[in-house]
PDB file of N, CA and C in Angstrom:
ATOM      1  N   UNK A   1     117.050  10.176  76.694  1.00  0.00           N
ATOM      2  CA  UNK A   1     115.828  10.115  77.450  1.00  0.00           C
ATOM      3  C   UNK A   1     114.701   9.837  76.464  1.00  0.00           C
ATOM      4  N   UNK A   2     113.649   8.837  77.026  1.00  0.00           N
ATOM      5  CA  UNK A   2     112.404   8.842  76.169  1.00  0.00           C
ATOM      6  C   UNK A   2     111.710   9.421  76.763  1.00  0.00           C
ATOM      7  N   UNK A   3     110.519  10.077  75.559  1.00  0.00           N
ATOM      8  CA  UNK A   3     109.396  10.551  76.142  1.00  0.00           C
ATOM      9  C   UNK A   3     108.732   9.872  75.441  1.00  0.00           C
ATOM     10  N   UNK A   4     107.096   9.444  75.956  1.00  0.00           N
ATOM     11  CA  UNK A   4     106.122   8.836  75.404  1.00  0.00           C
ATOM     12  C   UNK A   4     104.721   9.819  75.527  1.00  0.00           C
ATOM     13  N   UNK A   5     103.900   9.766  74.601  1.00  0.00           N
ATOM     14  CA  UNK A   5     102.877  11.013  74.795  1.00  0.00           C
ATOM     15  C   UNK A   5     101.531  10.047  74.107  1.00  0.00           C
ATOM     16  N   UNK A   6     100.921   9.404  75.656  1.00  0.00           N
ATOM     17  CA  UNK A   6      99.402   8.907  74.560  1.00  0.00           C
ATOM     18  C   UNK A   6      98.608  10.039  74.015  1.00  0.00           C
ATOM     19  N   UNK A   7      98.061   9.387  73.390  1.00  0.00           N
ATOM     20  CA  UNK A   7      97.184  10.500  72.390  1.00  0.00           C
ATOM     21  C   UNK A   7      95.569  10.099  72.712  1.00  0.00           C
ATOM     22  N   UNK A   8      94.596  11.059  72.711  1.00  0.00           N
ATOM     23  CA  UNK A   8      93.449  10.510  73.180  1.00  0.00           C
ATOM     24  C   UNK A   8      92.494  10.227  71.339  1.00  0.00           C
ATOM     25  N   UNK A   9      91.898   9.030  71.370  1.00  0.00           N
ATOM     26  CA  UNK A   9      91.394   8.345  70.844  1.00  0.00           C
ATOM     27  C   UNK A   9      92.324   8.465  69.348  1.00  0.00           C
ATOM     28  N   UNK A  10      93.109   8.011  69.652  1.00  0.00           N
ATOM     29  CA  UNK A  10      94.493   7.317  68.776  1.00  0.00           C
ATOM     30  C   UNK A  10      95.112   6.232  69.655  1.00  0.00           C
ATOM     31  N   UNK A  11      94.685   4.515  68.914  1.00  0.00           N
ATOM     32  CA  UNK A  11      95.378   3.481  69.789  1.00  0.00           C
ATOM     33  C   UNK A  11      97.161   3.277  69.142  1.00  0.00           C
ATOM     34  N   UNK A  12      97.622   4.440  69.031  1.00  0.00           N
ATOM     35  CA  UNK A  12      99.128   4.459  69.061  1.00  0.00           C
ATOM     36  C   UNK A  12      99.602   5.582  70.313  1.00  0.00           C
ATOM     37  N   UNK A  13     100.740   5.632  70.426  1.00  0.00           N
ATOM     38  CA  UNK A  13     101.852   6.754  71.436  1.00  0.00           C
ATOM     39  C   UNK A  13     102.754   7.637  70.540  1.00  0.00           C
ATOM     40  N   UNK A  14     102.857   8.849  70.602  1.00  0.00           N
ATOM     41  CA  UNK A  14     103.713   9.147  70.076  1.00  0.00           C
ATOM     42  C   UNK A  14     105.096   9.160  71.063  1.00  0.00           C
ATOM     43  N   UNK A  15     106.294   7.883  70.685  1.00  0.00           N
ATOM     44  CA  UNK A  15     107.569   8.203  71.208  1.00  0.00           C
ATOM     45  C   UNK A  15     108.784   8.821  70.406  1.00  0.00           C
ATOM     46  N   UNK A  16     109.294   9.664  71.436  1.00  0.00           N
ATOM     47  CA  UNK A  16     110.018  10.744  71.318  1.00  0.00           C
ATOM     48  C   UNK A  16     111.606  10.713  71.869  1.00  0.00           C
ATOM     49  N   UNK A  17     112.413  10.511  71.324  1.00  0.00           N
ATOM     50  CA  UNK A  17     114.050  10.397  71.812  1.00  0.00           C
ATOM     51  C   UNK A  17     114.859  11.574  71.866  1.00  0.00           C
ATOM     52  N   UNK A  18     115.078  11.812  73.315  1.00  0.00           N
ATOM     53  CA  UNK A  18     115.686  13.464  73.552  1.00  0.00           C
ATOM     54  C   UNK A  18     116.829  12.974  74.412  1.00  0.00           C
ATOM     55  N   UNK A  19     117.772  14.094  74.158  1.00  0.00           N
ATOM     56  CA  UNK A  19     119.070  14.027  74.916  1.00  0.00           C
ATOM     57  C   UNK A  19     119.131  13.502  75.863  1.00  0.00           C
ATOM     58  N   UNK A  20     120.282  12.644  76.706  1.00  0.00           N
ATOM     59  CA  UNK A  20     120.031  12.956  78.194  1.00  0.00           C
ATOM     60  C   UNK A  20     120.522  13.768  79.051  1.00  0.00           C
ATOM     61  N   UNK A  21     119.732  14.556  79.904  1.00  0.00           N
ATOM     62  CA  UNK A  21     119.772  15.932  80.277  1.00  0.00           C
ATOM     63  C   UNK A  21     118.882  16.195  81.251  1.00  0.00           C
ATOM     64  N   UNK A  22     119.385  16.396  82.434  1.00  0.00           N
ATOM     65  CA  UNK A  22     118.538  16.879  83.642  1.00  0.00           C
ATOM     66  C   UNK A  22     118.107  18.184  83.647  1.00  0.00           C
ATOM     67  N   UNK A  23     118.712  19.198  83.130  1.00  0.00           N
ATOM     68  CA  UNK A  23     117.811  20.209  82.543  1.00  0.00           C
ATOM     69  C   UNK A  23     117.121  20.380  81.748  1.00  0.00           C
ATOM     70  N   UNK A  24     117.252  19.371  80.609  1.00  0.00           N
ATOM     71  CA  UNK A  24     116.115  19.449  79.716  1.00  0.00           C
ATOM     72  C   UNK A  24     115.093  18.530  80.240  1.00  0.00           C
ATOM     73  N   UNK A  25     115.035  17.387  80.953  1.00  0.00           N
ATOM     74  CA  UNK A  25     114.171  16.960  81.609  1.00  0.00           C
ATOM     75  C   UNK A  25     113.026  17.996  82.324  1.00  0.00           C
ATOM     76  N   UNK A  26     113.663  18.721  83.612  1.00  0.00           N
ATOM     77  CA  UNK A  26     112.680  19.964  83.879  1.00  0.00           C
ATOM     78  C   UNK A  26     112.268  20.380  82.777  1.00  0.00           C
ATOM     79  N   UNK A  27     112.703  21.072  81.913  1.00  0.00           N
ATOM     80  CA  UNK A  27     112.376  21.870  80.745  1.00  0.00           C
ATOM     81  C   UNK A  27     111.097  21.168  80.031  1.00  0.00           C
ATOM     82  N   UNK A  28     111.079  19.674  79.631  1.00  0.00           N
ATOM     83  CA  UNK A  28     110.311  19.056  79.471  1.00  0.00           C
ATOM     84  C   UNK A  28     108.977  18.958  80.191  1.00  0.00           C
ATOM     85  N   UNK A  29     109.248  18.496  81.320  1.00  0.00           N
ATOM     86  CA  UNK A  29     108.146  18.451  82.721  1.00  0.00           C
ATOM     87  C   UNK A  29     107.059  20.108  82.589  1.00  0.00           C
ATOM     88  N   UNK A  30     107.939  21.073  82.604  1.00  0.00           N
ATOM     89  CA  UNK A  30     107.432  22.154  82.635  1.00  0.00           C
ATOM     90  C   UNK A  30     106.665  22.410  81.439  1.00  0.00           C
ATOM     91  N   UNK A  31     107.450  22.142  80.492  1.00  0.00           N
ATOM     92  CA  UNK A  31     106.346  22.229  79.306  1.00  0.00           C
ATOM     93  C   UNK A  31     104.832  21.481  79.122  1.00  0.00           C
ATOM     94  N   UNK A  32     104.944  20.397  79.491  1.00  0.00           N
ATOM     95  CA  UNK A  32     103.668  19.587  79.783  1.00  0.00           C
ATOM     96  C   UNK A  32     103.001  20.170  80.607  1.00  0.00           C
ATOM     97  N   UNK A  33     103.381  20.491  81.715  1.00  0.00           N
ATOM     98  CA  UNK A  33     102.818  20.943  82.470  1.00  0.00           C
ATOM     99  C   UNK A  33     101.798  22.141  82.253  1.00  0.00           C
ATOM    100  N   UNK A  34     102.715  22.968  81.609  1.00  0.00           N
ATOM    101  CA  UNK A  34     102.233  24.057  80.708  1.00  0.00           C
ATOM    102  C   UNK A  34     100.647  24.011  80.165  1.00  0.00           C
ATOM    103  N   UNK A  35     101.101  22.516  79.489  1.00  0.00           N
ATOM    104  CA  UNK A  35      99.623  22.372  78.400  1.00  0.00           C
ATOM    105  C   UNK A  35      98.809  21.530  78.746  1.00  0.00           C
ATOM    106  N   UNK A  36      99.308  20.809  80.001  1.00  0.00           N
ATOM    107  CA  UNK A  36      97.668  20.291  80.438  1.00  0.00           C
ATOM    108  C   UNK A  36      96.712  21.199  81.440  1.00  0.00           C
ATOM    109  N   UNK A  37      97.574  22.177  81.779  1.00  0.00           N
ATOM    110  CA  UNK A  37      96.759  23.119  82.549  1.00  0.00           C
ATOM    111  C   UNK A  37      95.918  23.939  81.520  1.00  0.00           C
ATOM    112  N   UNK A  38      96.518  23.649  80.244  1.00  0.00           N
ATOM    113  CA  UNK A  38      96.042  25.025  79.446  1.00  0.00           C
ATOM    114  C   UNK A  38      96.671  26.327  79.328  1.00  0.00           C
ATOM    115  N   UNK A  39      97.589  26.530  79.585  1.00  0.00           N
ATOM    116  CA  UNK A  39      98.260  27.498  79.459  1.00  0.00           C
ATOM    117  C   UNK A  39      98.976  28.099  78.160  1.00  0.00           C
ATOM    118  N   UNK A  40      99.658  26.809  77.463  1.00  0.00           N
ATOM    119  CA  UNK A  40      99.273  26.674  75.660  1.00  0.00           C
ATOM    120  C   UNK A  40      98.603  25.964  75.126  1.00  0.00           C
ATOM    121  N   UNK A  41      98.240  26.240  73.428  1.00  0.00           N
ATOM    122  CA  UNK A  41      97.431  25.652  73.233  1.00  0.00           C
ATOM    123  C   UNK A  41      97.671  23.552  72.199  1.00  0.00           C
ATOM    124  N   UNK A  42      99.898  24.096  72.137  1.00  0.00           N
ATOM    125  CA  UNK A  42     100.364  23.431  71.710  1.00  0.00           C
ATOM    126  C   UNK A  42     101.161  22.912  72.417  1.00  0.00           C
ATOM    127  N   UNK A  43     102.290  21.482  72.744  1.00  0.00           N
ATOM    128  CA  UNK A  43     102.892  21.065  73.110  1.00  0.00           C
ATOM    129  C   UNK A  43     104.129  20.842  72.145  1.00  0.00           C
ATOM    130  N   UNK A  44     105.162  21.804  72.400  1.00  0.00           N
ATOM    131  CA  UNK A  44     106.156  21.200  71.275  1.00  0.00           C
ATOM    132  C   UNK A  44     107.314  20.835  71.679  1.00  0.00           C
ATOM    133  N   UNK A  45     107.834  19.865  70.885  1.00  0.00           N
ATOM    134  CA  UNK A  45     109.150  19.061  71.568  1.00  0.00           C
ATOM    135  C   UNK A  45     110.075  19.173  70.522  1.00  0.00           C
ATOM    136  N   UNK A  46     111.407  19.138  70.493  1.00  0.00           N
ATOM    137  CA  UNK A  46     112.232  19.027  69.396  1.00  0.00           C
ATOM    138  C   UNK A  46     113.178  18.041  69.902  1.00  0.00           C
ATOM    139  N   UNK A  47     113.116  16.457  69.008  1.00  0.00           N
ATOM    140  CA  UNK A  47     113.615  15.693  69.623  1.00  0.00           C
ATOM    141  C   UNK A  47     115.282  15.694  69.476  1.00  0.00           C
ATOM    142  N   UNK A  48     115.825  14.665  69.628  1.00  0.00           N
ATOM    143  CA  UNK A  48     117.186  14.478  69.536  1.00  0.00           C
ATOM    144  C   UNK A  48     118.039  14.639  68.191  1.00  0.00           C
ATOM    145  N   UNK A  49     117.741  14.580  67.091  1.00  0.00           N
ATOM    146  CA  UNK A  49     117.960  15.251  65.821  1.00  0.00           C
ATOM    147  C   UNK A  49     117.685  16.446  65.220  1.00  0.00           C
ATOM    148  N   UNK A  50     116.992  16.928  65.997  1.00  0.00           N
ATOM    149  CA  UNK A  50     116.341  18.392  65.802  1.00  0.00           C
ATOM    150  C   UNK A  50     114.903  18.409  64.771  1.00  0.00           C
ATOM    151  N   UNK A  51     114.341  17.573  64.834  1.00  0.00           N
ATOM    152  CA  UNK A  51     112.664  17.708  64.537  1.00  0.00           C
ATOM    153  C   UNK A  51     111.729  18.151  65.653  1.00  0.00           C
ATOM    154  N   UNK A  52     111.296  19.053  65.230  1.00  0.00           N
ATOM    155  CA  UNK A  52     109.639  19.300  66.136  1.00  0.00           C
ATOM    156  C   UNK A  52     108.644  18.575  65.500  1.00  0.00           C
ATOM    157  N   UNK A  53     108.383  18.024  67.326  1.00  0.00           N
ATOM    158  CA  UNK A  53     106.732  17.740  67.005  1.00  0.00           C
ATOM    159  C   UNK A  53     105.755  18.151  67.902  1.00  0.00           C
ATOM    160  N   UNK A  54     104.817  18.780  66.985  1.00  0.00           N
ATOM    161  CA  UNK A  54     103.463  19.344  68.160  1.00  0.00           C
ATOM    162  C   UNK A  54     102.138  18.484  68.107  1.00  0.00           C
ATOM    163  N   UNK A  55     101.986  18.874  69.279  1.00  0.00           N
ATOM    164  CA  UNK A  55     100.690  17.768  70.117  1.00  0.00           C
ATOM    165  C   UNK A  55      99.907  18.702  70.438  1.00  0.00           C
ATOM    166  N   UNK A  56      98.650  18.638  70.084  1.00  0.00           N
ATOM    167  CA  UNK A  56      97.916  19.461  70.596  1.00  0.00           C
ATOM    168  C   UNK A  56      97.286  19.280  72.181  1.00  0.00           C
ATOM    169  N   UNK A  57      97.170  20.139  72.780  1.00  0.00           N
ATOM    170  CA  UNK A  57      97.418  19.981  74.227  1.00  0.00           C
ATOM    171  C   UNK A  57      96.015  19.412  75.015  1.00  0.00           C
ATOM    172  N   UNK A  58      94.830  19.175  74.269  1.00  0.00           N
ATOM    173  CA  UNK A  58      93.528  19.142  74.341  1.00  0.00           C
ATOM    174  C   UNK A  58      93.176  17.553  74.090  1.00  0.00           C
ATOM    175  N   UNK A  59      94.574  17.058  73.136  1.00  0.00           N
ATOM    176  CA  UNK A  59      94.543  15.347  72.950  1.00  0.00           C
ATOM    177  C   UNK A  59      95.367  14.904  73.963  1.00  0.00           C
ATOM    178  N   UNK A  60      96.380  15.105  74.702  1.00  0.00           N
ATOM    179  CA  UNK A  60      97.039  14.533  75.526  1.00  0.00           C
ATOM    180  C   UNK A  60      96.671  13.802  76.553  1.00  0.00           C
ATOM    181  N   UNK A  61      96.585  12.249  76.827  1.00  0.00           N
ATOM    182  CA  UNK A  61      96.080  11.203  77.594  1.00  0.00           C
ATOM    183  C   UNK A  61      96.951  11.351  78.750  1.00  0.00           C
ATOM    184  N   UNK A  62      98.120  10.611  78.419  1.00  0.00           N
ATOM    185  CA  UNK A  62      99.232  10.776  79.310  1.00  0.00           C
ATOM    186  C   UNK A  62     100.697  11.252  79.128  1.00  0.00           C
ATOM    187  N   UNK A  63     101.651  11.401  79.555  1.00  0.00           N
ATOM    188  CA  UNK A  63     103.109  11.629  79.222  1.00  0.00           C
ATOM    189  C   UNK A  63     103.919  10.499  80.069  1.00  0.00           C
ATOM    190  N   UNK A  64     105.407   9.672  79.543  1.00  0.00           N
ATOM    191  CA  UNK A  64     106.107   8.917  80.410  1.00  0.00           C
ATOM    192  C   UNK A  64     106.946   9.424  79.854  1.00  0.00           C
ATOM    193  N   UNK A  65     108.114   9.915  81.158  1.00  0.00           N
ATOM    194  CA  UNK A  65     109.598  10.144  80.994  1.00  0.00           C
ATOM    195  C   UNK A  65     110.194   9.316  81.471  1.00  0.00           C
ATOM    196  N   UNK A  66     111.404   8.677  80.155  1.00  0.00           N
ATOM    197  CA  UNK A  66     112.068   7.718  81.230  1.00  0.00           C
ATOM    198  C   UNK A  66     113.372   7.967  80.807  1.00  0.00           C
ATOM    199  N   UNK A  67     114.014   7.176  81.295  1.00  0.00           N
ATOM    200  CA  UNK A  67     115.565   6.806  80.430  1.00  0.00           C
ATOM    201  C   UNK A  67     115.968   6.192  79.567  1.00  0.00           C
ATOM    202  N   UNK A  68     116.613   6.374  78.851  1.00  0.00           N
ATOM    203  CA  UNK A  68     117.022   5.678  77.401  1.00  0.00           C
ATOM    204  C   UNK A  68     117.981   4.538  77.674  1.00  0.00           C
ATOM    205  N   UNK A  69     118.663   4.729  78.747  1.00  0.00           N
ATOM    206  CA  UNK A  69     119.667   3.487  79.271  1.00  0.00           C
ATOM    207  C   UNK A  69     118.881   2.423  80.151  1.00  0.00           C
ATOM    208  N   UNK A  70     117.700   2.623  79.822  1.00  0.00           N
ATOM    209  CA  UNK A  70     117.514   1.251  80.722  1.00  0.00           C
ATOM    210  C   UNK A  70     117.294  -0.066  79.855  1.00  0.00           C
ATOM    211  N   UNK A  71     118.002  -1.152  80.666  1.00  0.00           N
ATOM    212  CA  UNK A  71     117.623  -2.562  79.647  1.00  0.00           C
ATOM    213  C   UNK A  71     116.179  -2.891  79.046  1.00  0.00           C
ATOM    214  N   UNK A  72     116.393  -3.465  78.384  1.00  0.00           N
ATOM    215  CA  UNK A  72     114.850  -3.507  76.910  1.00  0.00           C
ATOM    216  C   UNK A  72     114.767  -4.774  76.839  1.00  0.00           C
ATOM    217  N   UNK A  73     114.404  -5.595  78.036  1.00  0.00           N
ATOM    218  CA  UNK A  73     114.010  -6.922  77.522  1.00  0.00           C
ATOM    219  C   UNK A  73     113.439  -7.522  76.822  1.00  0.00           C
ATOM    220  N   UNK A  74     113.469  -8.858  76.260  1.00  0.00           N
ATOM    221  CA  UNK A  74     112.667  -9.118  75.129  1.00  0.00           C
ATOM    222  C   UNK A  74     112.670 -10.758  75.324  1.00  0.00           C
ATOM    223  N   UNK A  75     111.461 -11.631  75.422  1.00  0.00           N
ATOM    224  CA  UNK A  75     111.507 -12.745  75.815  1.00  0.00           C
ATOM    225  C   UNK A  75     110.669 -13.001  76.879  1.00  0.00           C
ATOM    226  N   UNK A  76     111.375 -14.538  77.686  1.00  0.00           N
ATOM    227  CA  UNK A  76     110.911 -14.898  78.536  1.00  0.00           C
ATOM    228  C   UNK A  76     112.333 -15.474  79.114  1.00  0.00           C
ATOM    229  N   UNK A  77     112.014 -15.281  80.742  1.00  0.00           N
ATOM    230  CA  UNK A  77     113.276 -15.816  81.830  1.00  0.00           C
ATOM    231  C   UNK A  77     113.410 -14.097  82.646  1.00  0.00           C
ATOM    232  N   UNK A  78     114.364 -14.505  83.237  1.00  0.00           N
ATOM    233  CA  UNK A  78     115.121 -12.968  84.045  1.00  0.00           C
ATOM    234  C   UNK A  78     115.983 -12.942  83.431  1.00  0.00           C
TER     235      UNK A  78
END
């Protein structure tokens, strides 16, 4: 699964490669959730190799969860 996390006034994303896992998906969701309400003051993820990374929850623009199996086109045509 990818996660993508814009960052506010940083023109990069931080992307993030995590298991695929429908419970860690919730687990994920919930955590964000967590920190855009404010509820922490950090966002931490530990990706698919086992690194953490924290986001502070006060920069967070947006979040995209997607899937890691989906095709990655590159070009032009269908």
């Amino acid at each position: 699964m990818d996660l993508r996390i814009g960052v506010t006034q940083s023109p990069r994303e931080i992307s993030i490669e995590l298991a695929d896992d429908d419970a860690l998906r919730d687990d994920v969701k919930a955590r964000v959730e967590a920190a855009l309400s404010g509820a922490v003051d950090t966002l931490w993820i530990t990706d698919k190799r086992g690194r953490d990374v924290a986001v502070p929850s006060q920069k967070i623009a947006y979040v995209e969860i997607g899937s890691s199996g989906i095709d990655r086109r590159i070009g032009f045509g269908g």
